[in-house]
Protein backbone atom coordinates (compact mmCIF):
# COMPACT_ATOMS: atom_id res chain seq x y z
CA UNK A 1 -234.35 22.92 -30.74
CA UNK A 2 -237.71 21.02 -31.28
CA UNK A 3 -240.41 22.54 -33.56
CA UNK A 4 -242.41 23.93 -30.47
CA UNK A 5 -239.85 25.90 -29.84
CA UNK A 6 -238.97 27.23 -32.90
CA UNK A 7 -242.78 28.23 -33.39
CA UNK A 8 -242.76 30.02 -30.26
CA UNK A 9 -239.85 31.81 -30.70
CA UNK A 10 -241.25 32.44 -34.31
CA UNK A 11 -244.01 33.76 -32.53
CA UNK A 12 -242.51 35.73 -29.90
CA UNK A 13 -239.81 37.77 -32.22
CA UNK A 14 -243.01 38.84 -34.60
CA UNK A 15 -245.17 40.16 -31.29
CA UNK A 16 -242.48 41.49 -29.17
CA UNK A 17 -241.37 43.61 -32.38
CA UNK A 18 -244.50 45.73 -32.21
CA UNK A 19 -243.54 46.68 -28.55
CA UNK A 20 -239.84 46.08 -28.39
CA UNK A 21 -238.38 46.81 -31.43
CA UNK A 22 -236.14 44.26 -33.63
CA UNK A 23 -234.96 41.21 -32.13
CA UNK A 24 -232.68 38.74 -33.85
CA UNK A 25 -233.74 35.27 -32.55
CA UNK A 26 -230.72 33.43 -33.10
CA UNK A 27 -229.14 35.56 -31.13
CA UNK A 28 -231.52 35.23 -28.24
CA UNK A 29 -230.39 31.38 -28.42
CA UNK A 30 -226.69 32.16 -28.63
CA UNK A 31 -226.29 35.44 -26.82
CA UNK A 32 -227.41 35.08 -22.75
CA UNK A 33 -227.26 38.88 -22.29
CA UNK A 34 -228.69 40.07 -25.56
CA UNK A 35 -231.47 37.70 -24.59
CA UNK A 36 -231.88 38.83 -20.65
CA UNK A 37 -232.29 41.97 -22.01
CA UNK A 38 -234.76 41.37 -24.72
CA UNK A 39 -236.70 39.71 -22.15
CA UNK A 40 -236.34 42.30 -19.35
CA UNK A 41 -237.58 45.03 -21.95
CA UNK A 42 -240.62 42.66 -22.12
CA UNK A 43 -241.26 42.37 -18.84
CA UNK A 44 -240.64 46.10 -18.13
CA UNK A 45 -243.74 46.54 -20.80
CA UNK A 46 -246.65 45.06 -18.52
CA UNK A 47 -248.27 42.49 -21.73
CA UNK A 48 -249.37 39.84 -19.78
CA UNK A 49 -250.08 37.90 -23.07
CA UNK A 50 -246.07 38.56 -23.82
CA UNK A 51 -244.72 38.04 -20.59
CA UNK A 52 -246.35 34.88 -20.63
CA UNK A 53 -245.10 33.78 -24.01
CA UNK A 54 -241.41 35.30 -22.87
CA UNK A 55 -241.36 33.04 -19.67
CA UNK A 56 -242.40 30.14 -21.62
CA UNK A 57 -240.22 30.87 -23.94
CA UNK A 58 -237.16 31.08 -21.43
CA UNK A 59 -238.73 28.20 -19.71
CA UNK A 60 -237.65 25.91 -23.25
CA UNK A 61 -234.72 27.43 -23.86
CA UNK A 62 -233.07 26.26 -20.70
CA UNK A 63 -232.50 30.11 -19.45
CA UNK A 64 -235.23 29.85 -16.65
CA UNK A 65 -235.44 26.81 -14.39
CA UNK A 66 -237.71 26.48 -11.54
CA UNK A 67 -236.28 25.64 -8.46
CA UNK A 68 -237.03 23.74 -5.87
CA UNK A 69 -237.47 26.53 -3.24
CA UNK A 70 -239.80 28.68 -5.44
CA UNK A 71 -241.97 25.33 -6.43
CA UNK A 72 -245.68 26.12 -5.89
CA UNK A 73 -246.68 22.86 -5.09
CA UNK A 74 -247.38 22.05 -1.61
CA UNK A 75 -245.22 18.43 -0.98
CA UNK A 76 -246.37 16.34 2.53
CA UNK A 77 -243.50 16.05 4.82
CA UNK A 78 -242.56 12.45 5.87
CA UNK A 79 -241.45 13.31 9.38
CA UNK A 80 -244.71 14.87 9.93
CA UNK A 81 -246.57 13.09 13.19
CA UNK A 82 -250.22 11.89 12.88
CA UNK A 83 -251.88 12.84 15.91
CA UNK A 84 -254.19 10.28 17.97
CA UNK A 85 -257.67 11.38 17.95
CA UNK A 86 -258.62 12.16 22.02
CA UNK A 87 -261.87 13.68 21.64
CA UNK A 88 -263.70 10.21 21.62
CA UNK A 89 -264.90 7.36 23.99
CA UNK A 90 -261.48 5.24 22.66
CA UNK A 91 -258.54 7.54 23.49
């Protein structure tokens, strides 16, 4: 774990406590379903500010990984065929 991590995660435990009670950050690295849940509980909140931090958080932690399907950016297709322009005098 790298140090940005470990201050988010810092970070996250000490807001998220106010909201969602205690959380025990090691075992939100070790523990895949204690840490789903601690993270659905966030999400179920509505704290933008949190749910942010949480999917960030998840994000470096390896537990969410985009895909390839859900990937917002907009890739040009290689089989796509460039029309001839036929409005003109050379068509």
């Amino acid at each position: 774990m790298n140090n940005e991590t470990f201050r988010l995660l810092s970070k996250f435990t000490v807001v998220a406590r106010k909201v969602a009670g205690s959380i025990n950050p090691s075992r939100i690295i070790k523990d895949k379903h204690y840490a789903n849940e601690v993270f659905w509980k966030i999400n179920q909140i509505g704290d933008e500010d949190l749910i942010m931090m949480s999917l960030e958080l998840q994000h470096q932690l390896g537990i969410l990984t985009p895909t390839e399907e859900t990937s917002m950016v907009a890739t040009p297709q290689a089989d796509e065929v460039t029309q001839k322009y036929v409005f003109g005098p050379r068509s």
